[in-house]
Protein backbone atom coordinates (compact mmCIF):
# COMPACT_ATOMS: atom_id res chain seq x y z
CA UNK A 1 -74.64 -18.71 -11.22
CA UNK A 2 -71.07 -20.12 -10.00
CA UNK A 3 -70.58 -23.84 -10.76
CA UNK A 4 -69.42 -25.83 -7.82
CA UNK A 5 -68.12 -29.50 -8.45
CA UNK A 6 -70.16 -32.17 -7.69
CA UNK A 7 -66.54 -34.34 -6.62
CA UNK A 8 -65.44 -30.97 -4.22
CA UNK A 9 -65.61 -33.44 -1.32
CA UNK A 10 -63.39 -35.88 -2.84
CA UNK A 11 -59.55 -36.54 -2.87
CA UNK A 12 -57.83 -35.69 -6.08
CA UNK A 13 -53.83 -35.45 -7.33
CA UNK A 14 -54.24 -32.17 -7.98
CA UNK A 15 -55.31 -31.21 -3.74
CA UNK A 16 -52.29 -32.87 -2.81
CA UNK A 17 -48.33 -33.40 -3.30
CA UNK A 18 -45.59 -36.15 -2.91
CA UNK A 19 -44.46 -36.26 0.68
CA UNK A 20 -47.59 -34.54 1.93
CA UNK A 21 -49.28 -35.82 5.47
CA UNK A 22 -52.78 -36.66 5.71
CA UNK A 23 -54.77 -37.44 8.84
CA UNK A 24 -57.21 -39.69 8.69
CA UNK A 25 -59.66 -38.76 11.15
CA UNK A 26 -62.66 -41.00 10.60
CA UNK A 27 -63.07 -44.70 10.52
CA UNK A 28 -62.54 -46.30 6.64
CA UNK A 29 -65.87 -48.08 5.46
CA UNK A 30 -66.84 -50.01 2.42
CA UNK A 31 -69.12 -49.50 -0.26
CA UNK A 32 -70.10 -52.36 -2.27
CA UNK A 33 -71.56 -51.20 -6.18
CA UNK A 34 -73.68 -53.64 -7.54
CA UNK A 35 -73.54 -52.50 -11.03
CA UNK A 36 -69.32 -53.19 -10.77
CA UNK A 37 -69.94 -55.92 -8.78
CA UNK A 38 -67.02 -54.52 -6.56
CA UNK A 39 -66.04 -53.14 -2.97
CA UNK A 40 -64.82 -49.59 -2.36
CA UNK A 41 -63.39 -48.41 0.78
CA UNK A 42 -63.17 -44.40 1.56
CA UNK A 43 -62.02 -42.90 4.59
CA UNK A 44 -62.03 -38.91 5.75
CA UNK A 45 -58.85 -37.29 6.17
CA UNK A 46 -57.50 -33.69 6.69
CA UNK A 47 -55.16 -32.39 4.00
CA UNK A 48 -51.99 -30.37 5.25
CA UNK A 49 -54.66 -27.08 4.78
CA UNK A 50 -57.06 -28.36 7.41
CA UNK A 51 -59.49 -28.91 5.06
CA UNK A 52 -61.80 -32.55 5.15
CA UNK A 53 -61.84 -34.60 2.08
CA UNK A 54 -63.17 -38.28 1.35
CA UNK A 55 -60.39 -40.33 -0.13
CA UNK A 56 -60.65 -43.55 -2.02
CA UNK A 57 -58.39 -46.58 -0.47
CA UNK A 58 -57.18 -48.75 -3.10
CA UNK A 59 -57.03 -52.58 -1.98
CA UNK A 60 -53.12 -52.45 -1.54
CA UNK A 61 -53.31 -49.46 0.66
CA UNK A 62 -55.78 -50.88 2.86
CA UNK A 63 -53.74 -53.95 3.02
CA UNK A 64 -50.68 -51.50 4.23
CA UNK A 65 -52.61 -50.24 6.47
CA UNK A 66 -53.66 -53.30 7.88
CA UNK A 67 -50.39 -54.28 8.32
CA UNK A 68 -49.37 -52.01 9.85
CA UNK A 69 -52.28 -50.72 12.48
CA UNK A 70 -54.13 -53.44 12.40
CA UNK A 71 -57.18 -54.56 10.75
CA UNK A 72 -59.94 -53.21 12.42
CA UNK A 73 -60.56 -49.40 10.11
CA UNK A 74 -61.47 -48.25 13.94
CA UNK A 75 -57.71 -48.57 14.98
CA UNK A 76 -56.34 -46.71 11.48
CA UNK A 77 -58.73 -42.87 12.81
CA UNK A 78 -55.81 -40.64 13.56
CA UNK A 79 -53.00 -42.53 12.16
CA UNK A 80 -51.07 -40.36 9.48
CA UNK A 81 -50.37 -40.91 5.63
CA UNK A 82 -47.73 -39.92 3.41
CA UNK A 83 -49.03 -39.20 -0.05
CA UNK A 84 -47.17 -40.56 -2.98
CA UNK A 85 -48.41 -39.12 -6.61
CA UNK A 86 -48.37 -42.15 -8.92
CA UNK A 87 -49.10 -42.19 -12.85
CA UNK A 88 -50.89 -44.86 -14.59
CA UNK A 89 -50.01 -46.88 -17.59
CA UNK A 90 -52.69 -44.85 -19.23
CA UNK A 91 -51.14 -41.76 -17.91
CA UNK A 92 -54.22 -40.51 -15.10
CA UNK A 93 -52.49 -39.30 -11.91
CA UNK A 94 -53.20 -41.18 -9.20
CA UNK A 95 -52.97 -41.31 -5.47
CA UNK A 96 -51.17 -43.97 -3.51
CA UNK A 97 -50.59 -43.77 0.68
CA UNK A 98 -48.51 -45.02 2.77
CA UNK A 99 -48.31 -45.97 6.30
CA UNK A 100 -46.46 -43.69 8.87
CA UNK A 101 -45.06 -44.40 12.52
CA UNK A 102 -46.26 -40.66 13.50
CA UNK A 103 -47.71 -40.77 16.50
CA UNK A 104 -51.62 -41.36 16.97
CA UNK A 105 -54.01 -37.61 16.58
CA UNK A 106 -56.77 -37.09 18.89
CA UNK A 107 -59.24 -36.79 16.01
CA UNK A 108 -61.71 -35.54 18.41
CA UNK A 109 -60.12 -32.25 18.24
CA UNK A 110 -59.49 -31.92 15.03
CA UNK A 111 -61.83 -29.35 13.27
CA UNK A 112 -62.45 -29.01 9.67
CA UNK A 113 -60.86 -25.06 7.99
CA UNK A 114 -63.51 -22.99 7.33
CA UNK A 115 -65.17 -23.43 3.84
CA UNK A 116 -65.36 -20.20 2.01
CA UNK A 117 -68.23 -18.41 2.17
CA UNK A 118 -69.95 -17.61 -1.30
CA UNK A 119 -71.21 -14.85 -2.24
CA UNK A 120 -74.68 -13.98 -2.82
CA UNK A 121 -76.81 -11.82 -4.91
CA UNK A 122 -80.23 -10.69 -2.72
CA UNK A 123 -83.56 -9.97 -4.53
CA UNK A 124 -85.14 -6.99 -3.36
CA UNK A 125 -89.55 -7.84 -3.33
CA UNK A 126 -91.45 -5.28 -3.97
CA UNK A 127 -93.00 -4.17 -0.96
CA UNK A 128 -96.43 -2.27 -2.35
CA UNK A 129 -99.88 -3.85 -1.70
CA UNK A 130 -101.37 -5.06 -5.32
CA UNK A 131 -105.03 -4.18 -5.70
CA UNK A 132 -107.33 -7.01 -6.94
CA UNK A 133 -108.85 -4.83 -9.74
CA UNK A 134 -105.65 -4.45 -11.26
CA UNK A 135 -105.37 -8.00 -12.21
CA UNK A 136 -106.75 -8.11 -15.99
CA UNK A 137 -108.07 -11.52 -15.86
């Protein structure tokens, strides 16, 4: 069996470069984790590929974006992103966006790329008829 990522659907350094331009194309939302006692907000974009990924909005990008399109998360779908690849004091790669003056994507027409289609192994059943009597116990 092939392992598939549990995180496939989210953002990381390593889907993305400096100067890339991400779409988002659904509204951000919050998340509020009881156990961290703390807020996140996520938002879909496309990548440059086409494909869809959830990405995490740190405070001070939200706060950018606000700025600069407003604070309702509504007014920031189809708005584009430049990606800048940041490093940590701990040294963790990290992912930091900023605000463009693109113009606005109809996010309606927007359609995810293709995910890849897997491939399968079939089981072949046995199609003879099993006679009662045959059954030992």
């Amino acid at each position: 069996m092939k392992y598939v990522s549990t995180n496939s659907g989210i953002l990381a350094p390593s889907m993305v470069k400096d100067g890339d331009r991400i779409i988002i194309i659904e509204d951000a939302y919050s998340t509020f984790s009881a156990a961290k006692q703390t807020t996140y907000w996520n938002a879909k974009v496309q990548l440059p590929d086409g494909s869809h990924k959830l990405a995490g909005l740190m405070e001070s990008v939200c706060d950018a974006f606000a700025a600069k399109w407003g604070d309702e998360t509504s007014a920031w779908t189809g708005h584009t992103a430049i990606v800048q690849i940041k490093t940590s004091k701990a040294g963790n790669p990290y992912i930091m966006l900023a605000p463009t003056d693109d113009a606005v994507v109809n996010v309606q027409k927007i359609e995810a790329a293709p995910a890849p289609v897997a491939e399968v192994d079939t089981i072949e059943y046995p199609e003879e008829t099993i006679n009662p009597d045959d059954i030992p116990f």
